[in-house]
PDB file of N, CA and C in Angstrom:
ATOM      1  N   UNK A   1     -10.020  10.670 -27.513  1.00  0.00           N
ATOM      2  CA  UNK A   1      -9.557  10.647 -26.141  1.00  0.00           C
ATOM      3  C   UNK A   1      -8.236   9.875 -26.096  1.00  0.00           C
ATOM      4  N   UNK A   2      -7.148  10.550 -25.410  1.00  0.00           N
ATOM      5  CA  UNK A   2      -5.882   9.966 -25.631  1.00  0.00           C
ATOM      6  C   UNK A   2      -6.308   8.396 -24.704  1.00  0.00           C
ATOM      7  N   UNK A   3      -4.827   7.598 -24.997  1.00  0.00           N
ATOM      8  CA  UNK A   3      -5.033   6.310 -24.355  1.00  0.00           C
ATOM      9  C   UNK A   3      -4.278   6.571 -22.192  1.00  0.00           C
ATOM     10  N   UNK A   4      -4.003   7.567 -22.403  1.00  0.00           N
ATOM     11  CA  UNK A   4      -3.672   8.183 -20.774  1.00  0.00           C
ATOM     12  C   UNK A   4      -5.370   8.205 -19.857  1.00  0.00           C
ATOM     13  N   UNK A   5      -5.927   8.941 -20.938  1.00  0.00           N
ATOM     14  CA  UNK A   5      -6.940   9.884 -20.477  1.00  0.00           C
ATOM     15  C   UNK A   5      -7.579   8.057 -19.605  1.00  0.00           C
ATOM     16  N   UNK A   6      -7.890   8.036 -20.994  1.00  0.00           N
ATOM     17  CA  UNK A   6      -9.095   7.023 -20.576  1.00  0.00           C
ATOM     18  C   UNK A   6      -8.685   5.897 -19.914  1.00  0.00           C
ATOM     19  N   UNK A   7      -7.379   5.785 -19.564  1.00  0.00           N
ATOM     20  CA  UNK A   7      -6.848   4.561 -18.810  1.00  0.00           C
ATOM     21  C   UNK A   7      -7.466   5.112 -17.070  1.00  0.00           C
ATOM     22  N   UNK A   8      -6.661   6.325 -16.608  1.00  0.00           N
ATOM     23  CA  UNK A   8      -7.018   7.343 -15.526  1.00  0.00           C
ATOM     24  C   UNK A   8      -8.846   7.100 -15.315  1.00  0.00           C
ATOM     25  N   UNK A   9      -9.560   7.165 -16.010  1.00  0.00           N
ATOM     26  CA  UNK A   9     -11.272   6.718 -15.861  1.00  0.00           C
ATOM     27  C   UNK A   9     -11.407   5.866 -16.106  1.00  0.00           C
ATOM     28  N   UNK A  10     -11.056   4.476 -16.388  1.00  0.00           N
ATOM     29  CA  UNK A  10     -11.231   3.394 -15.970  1.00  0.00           C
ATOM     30  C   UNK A  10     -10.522   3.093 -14.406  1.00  0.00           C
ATOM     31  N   UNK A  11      -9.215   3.169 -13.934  1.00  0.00           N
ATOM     32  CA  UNK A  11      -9.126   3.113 -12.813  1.00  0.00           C
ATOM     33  C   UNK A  11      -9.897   4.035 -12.072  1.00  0.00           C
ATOM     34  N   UNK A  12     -10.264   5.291 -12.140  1.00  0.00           N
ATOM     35  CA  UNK A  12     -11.372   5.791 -11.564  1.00  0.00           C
ATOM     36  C   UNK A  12     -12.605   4.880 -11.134  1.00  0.00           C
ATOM     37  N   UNK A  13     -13.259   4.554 -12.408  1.00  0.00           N
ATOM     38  CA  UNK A  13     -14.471   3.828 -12.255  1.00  0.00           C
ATOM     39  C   UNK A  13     -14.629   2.144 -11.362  1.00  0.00           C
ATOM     40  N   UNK A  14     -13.186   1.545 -11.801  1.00  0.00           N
ATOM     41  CA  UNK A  14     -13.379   0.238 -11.094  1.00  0.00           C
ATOM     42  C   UNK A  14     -12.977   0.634  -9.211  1.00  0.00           C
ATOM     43  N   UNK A  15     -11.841   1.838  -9.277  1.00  0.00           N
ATOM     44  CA  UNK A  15     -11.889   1.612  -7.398  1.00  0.00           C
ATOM     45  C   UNK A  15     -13.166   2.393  -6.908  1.00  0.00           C
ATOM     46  N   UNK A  16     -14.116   3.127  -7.591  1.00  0.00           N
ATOM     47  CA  UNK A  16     -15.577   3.392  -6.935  1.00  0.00           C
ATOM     48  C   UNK A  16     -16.206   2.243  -6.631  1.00  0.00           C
ATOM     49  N   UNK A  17     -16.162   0.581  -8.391  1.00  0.00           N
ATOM     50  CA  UNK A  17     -17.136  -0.186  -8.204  1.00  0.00           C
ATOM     51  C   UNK A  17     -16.354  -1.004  -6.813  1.00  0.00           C
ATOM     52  N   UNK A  18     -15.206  -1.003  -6.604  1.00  0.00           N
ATOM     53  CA  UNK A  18     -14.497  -2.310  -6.140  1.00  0.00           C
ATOM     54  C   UNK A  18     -14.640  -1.560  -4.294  1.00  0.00           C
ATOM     55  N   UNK A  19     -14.774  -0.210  -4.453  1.00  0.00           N
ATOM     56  CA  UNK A  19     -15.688   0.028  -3.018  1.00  0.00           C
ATOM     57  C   UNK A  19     -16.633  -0.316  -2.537  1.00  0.00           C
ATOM     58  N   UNK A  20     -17.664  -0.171  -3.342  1.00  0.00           N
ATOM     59  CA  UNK A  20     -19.549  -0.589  -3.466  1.00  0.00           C
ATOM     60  C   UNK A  20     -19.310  -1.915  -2.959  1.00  0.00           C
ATOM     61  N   UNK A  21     -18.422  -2.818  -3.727  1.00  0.00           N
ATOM     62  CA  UNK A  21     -18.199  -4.202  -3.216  1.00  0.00           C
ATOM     63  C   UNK A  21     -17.754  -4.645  -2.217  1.00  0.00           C
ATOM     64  N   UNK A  22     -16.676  -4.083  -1.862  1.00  0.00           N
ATOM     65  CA  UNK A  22     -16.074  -3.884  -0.401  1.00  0.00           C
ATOM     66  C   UNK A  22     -17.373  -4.020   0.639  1.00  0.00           C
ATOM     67  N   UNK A  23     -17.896  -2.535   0.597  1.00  0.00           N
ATOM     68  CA  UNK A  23     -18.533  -2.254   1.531  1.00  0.00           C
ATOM     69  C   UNK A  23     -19.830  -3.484   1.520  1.00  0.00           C
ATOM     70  N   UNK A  24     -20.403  -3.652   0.129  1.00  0.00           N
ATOM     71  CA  UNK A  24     -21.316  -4.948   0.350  1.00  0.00           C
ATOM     72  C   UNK A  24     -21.234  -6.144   1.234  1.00  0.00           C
ATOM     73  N   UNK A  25     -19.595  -6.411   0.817  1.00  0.00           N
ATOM     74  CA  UNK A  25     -19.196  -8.020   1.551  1.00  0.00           C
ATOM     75  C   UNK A  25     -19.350  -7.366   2.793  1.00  0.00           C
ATOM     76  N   UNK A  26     -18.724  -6.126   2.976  1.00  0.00           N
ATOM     77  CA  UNK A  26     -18.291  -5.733   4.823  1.00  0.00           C
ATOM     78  C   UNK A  26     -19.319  -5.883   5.721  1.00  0.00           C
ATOM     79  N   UNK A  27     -20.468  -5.018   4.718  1.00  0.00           N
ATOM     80  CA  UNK A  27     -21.768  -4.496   5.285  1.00  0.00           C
ATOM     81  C   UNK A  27     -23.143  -6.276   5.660  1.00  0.00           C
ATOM     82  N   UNK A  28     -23.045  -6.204   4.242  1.00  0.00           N
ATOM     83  CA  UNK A  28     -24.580  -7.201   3.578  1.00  0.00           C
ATOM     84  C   UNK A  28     -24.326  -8.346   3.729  1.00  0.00           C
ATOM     85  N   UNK A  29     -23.019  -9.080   3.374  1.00  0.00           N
ATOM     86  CA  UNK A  29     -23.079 -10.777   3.642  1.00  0.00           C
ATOM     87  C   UNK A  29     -22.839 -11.217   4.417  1.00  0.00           C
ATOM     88  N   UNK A  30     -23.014 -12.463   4.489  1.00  0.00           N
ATOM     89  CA  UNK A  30     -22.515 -13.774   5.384  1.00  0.00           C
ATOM     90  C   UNK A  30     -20.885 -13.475   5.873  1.00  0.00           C
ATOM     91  N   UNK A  31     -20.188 -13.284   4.484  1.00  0.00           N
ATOM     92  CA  UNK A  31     -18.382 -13.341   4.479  1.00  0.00           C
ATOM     93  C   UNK A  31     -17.831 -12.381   5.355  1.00  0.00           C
ATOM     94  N   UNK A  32     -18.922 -11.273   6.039  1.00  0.00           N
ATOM     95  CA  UNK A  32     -18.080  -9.830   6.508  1.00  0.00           C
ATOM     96  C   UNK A  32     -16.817 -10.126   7.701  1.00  0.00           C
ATOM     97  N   UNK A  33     -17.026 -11.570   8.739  1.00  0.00           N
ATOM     98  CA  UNK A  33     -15.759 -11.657   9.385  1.00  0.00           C
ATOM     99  C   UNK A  33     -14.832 -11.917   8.478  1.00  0.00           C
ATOM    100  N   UNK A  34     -14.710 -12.803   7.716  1.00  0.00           N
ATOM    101  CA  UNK A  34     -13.788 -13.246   6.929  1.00  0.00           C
ATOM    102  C   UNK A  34     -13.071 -11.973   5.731  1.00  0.00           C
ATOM    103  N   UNK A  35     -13.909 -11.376   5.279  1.00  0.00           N
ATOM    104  CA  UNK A  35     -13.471 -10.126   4.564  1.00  0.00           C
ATOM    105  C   UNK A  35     -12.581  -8.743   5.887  1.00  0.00           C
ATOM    106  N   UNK A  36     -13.036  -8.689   6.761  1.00  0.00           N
ATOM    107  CA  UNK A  36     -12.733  -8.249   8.040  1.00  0.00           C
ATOM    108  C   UNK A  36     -11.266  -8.753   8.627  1.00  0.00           C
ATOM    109  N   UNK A  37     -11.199 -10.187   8.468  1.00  0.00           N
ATOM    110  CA  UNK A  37     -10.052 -10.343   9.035  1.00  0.00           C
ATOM    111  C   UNK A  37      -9.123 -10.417   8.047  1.00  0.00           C
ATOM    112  N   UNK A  38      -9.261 -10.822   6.521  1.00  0.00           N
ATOM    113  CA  UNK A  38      -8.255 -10.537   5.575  1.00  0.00           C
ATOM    114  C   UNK A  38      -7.722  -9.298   4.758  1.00  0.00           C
ATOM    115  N   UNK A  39      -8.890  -8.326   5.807  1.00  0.00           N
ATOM    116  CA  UNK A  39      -8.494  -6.752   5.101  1.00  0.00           C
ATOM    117  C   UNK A  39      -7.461  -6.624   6.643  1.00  0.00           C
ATOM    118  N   UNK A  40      -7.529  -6.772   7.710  1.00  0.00           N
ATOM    119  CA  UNK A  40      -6.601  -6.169   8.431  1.00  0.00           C
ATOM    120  C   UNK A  40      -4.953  -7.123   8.078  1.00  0.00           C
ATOM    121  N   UNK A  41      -5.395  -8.315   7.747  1.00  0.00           N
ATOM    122  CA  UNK A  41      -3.830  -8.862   7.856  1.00  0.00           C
ATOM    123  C   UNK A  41      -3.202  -8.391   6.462  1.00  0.00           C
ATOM    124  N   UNK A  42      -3.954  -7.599   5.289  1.00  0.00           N
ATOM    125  CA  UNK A  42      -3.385  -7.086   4.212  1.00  0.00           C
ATOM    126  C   UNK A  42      -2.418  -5.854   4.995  1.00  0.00           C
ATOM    127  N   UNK A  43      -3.080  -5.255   6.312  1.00  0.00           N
ATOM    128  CA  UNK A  43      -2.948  -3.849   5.932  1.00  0.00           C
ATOM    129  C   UNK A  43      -2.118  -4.093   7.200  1.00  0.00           C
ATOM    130  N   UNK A  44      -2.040  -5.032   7.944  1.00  0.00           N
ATOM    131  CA  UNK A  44      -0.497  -5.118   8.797  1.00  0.00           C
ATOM    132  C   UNK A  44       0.356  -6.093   8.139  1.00  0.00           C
ATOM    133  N   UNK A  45       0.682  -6.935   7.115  1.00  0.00           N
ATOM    134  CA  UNK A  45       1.302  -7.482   6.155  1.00  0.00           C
ATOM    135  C   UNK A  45       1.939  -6.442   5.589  1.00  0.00           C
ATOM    136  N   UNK A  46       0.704  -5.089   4.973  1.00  0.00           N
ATOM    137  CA  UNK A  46       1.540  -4.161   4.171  1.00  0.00           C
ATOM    138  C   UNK A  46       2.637  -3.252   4.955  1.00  0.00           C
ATOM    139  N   UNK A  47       1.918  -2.863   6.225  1.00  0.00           N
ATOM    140  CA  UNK A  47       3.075  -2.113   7.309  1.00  0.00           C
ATOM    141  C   UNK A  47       4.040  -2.909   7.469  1.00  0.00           C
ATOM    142  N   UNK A  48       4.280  -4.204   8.137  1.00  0.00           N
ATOM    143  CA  UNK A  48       5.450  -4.975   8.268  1.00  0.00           C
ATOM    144  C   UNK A  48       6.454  -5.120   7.092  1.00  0.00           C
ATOM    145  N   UNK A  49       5.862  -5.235   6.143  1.00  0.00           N
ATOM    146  CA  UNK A  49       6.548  -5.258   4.712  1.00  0.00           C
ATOM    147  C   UNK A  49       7.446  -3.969   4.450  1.00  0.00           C
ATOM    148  N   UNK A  50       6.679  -2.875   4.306  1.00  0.00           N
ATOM    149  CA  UNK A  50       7.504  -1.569   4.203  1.00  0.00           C
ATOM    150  C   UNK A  50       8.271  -1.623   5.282  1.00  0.00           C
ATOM    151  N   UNK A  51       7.974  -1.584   6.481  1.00  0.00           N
ATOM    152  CA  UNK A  51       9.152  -1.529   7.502  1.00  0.00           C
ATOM    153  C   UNK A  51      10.431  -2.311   7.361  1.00  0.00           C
ATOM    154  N   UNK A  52      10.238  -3.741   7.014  1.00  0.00           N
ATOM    155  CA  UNK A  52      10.931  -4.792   6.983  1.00  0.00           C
ATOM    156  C   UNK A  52      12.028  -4.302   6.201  1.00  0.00           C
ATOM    157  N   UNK A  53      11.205  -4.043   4.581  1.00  0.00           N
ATOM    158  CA  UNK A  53      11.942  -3.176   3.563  1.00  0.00           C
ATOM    159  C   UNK A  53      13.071  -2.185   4.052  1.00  0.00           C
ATOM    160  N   UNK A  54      12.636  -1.342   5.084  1.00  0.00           N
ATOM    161  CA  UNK A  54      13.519  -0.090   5.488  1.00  0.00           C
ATOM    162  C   UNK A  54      14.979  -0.890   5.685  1.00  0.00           C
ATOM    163  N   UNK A  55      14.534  -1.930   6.671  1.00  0.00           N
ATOM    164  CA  UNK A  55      15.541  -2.490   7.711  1.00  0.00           C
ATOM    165  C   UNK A  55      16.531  -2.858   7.101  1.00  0.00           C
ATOM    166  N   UNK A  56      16.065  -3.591   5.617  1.00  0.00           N
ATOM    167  CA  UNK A  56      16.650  -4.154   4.855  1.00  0.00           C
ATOM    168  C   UNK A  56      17.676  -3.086   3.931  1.00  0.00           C
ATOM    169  N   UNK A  57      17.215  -2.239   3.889  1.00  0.00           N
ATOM    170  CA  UNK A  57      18.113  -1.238   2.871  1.00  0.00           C
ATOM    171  C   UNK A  57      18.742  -0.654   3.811  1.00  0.00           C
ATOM    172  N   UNK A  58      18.440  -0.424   5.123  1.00  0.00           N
ATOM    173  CA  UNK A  58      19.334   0.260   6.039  1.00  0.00           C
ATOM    174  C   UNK A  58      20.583  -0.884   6.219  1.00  0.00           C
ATOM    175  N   UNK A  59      20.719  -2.200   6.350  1.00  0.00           N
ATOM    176  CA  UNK A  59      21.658  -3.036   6.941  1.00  0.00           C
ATOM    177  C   UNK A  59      22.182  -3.501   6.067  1.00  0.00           C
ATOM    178  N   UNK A  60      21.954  -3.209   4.556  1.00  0.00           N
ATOM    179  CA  UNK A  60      22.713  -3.714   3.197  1.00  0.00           C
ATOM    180  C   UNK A  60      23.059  -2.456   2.328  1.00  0.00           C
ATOM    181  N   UNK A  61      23.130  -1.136   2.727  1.00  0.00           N
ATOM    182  CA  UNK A  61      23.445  -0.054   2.129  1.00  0.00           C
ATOM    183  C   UNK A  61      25.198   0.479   2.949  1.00  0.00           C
ATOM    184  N   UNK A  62      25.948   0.154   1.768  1.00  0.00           N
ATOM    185  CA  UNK A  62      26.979   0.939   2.153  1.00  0.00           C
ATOM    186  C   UNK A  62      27.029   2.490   2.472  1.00  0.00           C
ATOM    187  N   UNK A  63      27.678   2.927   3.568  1.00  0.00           N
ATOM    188  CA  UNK A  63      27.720   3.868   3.939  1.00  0.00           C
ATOM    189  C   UNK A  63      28.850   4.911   3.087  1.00  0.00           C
ATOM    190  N   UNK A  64      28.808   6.150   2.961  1.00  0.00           N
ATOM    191  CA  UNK A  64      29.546   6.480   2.128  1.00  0.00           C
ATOM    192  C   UNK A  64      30.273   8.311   2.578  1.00  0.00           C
ATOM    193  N   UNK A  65      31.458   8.633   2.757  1.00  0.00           N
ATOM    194  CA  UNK A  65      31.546   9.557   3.152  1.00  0.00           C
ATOM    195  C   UNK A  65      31.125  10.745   2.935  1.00  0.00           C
ATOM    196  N   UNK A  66      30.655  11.426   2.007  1.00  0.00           N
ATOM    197  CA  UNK A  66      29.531  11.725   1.437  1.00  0.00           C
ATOM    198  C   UNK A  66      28.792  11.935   2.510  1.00  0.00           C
ATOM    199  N   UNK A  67      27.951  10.802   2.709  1.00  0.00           N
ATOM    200  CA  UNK A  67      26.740  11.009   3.695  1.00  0.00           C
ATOM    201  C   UNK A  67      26.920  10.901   5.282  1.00  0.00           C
ATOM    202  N   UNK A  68      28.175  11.026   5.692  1.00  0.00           N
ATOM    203  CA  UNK A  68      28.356  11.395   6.910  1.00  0.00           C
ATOM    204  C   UNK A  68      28.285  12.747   7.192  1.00  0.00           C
ATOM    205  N   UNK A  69      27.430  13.259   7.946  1.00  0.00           N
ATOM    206  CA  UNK A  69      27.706  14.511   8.387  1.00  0.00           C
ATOM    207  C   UNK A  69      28.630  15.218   9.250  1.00  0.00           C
ATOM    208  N   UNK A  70      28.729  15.939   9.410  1.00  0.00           N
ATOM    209  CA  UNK A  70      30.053  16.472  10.024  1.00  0.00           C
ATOM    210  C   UNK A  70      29.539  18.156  10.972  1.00  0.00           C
ATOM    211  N   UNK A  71      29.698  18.205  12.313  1.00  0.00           N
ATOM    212  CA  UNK A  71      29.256  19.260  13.011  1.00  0.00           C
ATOM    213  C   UNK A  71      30.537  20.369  12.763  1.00  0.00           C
ATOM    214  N   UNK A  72      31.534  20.713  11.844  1.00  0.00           N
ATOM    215  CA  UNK A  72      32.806  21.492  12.036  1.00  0.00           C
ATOM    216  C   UNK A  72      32.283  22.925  11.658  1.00  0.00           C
ATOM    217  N   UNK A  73      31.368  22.856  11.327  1.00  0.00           N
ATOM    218  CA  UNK A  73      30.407  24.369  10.665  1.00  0.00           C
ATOM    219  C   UNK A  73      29.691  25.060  12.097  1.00  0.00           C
TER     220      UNK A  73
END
């Protein structure tokens, strides 16, 4: 089995187990607010981040004539 193959089924296999777990803490324990509130600030951390990102390449990217468009067509 090449070393591709079997890399691809191991990440397979751990984000099934690292679901089961997820859902355990979410579901079964004590921790589920706390797992609850650090899965949403991942996942508006991660939106703000990419956005932020945009802003950032939009206001530090030289513009270039090239990429001006032009309506003369």
């Amino acid at each position: 089995m090449s070393k591709r193959r079997s890399t691809g089924i191991a990440i397979f296999i751990l984000c099934i187990v690292g679901f089961f777990v997820y859902a355990y803490l979410l579901m079964l324990s004590e921790w589920s607010p706390i797992v609850l509130q650090l899965s949403m600030l991942m996942v508006v951390g991660g939106v703000l981040g990419v956005i932020s990102w945009i802003g950032y390449t939009m206001a530090t990217t030289n513009s270039s004539p090239s990429s001006i468009t032009s309506d003369d067509e």
